[in-house]
Protein backbone atom coordinates (compact mmCIF):
# COMPACT_ATOMS: atom_id res chain seq x y z
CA UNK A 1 -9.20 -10.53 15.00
CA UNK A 2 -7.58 -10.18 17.95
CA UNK A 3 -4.83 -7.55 19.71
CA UNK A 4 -2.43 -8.11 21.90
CA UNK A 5 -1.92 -5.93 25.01
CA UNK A 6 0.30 -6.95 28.31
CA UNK A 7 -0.30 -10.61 27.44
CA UNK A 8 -3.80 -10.25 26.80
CA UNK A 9 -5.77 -10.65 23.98
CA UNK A 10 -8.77 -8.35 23.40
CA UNK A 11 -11.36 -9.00 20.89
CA UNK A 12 -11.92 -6.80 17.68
CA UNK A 13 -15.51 -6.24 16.59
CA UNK A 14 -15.82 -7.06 12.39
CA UNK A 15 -17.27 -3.38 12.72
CA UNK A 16 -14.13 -1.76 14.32
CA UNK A 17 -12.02 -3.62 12.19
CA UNK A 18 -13.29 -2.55 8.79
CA UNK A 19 -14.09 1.31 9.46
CA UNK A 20 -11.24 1.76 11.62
CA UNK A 21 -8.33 -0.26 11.64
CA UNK A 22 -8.37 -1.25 7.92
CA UNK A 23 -8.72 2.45 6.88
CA UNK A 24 -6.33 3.71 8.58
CA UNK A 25 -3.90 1.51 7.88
CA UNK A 26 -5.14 2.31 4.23
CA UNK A 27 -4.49 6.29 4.97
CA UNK A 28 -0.87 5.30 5.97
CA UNK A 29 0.18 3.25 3.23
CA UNK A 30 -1.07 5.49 0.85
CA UNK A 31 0.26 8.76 2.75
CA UNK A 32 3.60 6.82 2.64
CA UNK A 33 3.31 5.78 -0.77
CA UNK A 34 2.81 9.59 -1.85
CA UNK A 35 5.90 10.54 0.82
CA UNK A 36 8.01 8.16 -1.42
CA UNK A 37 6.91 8.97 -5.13
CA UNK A 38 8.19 12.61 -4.22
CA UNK A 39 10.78 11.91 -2.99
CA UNK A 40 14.58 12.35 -4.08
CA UNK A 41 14.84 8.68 -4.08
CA UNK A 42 12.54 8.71 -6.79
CA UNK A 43 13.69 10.38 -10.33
CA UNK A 44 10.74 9.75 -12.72
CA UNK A 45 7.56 8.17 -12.59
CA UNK A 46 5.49 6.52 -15.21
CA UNK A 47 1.85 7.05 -14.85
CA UNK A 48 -0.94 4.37 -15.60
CA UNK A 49 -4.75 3.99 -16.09
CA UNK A 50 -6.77 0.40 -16.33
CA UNK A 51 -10.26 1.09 -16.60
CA UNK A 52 -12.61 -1.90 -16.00
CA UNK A 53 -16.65 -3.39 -14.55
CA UNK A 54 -17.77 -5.07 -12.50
CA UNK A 55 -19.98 -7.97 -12.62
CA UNK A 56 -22.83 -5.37 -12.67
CA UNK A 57 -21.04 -3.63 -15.75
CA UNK A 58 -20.32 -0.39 -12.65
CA UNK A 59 -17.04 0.81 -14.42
CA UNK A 60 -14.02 2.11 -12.44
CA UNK A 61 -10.40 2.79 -13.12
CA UNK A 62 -7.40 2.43 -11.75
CA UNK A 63 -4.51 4.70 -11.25
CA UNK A 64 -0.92 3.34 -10.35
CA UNK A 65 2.50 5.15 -10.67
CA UNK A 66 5.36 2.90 -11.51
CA UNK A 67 8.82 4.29 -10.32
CA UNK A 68 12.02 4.25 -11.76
CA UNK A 69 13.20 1.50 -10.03
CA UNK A 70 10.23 -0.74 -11.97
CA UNK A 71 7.58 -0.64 -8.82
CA UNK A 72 4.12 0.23 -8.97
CA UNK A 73 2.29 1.66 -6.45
CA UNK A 74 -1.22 1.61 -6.39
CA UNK A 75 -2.60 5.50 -6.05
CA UNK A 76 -6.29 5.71 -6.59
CA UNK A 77 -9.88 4.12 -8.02
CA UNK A 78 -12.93 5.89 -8.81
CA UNK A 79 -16.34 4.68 -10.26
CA UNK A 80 -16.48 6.15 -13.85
CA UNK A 81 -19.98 4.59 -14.52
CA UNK A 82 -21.31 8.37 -15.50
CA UNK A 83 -18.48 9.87 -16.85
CA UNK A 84 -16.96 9.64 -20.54
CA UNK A 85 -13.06 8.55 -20.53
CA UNK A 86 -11.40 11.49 -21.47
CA UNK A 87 -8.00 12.74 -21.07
CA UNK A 88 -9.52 14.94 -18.71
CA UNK A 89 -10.94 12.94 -16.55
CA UNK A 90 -7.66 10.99 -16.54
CA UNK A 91 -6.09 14.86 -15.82
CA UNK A 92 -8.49 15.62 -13.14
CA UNK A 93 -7.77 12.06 -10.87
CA UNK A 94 -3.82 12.41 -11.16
CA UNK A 95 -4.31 16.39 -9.93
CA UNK A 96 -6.30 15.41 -7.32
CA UNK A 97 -3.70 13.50 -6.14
């Protein structure tokens, strides 16, 4: 990867790149994402939950909030390998939103 600056290009380090420009870029899209869902362009959301594993059967789920004009946005994932699926679990990730 490489960045532009005055017509020169400067080299990214595969370090830099994943624990700092990746995540934040991450933090803003999500920050955004939140900004929008409550919003007044936004009237009602729809919540949803996919749970899942991975090839070494570590569960996780999924949170995503569709809005009203049909578009989901991704919000969260969280391993769930130790935890039971309960409506309060489900409770406890959208709060902590």
């Amino acid at each position: 990867m490489a960045t532009a600056s005055c017509g020169r290009y400067h080299l990214v380090s595969g370090t830099t790149l994943v624990e700092s420009l990746i995540a934040n870029e991450a933090a803003f899209v999500w920050q955004q994402t939140i900004s929008y869902l409550q919003s007044s362009q936004v009237q009602h959301i729809m919540w949803g939950f996919n749970g899942g594993a991975t090839r070494h059967h570590a569960g996780f789920l999924t949170i995503h909030a569709t809005d009203d004009k049909k578009c989901a946005h991704f919000i969260d994932a969280t391993a769930t390998s130790e935890f039971d699926h309960t409506g309060e679990l489900y409770a406890n990730m959208v709060l902590r939103v």
